[in-house]
C-alpha atoms as a PDB file:
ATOM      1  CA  UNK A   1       0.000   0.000   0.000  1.00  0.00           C
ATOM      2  CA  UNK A   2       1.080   3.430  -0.912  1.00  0.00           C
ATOM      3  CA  UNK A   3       1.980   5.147   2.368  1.00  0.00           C
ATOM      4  CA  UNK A   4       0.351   8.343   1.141  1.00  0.00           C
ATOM      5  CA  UNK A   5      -2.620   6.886   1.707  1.00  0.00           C
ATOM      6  CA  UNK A   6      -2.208   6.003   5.253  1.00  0.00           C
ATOM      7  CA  UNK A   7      -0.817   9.345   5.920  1.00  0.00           C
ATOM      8  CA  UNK A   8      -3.929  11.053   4.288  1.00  0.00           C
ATOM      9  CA  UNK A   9      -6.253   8.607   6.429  1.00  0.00           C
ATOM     10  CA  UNK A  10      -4.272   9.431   9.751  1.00  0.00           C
ATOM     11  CA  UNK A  11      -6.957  10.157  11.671  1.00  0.00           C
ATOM     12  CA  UNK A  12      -9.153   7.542  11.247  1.00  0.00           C
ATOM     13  CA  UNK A  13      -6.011   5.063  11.431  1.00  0.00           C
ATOM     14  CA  UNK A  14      -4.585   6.390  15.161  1.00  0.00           C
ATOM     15  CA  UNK A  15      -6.940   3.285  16.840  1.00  0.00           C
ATOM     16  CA  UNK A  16      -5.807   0.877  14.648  1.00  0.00           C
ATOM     17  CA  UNK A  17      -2.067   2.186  15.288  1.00  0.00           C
ATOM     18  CA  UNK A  18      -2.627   2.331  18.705  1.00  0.00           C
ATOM     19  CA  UNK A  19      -4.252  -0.995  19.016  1.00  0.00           C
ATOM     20  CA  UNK A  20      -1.027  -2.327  17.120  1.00  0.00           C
ATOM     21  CA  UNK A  21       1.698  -0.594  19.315  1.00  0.00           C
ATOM     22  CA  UNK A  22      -0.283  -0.269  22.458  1.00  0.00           C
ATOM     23  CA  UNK A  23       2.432   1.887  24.372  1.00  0.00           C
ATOM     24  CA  UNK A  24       2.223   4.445  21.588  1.00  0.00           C
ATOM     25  CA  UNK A  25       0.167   7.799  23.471  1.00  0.00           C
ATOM     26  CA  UNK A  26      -2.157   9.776  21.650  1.00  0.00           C
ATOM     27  CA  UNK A  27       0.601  12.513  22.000  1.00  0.00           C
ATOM     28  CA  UNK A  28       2.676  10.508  20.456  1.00  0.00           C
ATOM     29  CA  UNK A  29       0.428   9.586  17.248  1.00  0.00           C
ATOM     30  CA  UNK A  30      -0.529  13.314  17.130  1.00  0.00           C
ATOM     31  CA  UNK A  31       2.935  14.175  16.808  1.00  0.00           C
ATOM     32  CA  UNK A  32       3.813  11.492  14.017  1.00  0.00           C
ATOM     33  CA  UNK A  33       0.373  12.636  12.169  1.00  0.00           C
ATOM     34  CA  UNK A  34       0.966   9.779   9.378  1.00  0.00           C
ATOM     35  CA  UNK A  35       5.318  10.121   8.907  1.00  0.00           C
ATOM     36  CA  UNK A  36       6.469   6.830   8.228  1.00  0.00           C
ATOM     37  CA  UNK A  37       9.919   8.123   9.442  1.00  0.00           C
ATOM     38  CA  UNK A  38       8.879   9.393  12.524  1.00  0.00           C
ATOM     39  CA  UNK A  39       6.114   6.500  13.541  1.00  0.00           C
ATOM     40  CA  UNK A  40       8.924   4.210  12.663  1.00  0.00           C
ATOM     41  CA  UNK A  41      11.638   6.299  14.953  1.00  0.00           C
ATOM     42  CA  UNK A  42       8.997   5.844  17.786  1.00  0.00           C
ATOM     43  CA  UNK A  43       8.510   2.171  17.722  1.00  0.00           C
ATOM     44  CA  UNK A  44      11.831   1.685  17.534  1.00  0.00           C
ATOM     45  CA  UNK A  45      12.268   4.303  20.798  1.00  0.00           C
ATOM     46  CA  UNK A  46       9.280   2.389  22.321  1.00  0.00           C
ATOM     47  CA  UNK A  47      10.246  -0.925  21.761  1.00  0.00           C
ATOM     48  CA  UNK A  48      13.744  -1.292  21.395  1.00  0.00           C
ATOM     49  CA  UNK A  49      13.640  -2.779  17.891  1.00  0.00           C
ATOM     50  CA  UNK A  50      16.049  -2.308  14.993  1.00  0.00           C
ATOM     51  CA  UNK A  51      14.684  -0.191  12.253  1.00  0.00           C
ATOM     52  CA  UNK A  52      14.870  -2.794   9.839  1.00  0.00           C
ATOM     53  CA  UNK A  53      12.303  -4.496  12.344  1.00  0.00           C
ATOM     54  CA  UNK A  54      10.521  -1.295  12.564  1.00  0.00           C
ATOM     55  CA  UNK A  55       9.796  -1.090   8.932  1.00  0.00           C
ATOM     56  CA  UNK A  56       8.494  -4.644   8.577  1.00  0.00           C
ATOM     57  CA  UNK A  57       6.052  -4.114  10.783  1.00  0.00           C
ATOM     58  CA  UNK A  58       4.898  -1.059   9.422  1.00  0.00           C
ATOM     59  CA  UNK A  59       4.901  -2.720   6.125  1.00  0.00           C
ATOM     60  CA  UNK A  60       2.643  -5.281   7.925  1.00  0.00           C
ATOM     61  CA  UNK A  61       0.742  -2.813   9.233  1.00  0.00           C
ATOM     62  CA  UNK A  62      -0.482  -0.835   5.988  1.00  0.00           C
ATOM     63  CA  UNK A  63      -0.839  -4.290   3.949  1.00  0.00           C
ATOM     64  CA  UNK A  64      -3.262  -4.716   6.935  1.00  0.00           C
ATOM     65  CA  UNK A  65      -5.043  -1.542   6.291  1.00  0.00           C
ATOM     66  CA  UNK A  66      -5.218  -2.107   3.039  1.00  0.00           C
ATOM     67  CA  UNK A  67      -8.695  -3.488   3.172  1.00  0.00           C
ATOM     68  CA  UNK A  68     -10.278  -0.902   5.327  1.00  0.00           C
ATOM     69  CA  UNK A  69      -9.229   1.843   3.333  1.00  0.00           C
END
């Protein structure tokens, strides 16, 4: 899935983000507000993964979303 997409659908995607990476705030979502770079920065900060791990789940993610959007 093109990431524009999620990044134009932010808003209605922050539950489903949230549900996914559970410590992410709402702060924290609100100040990502659909970056790839930066969500992927914070999940790494939050979870003490590698980025490469990072991205694959994002990637994950968004195939995911793909049929709700």
């Amino acid at each position: 899935m093109n990431w524009d997409i999620v990044e134009g659908n932010w808003k209605q995607l922050k539950g489903s983000v949230q549900e996914k990476w559970g410590d992410l705030t709402n702060d924290d979502l609100d100040r990502v507000q659909g970056n790839r770079q930066k969500l992927a920065g914070l999940i790494q900060e939050k979870y003490g993964l590698a980025k490469d791990e990072a991205e694959r789940q994002i990637d994950d993610f968004a195939a995911a979303q793909k049929e709700t959007l």
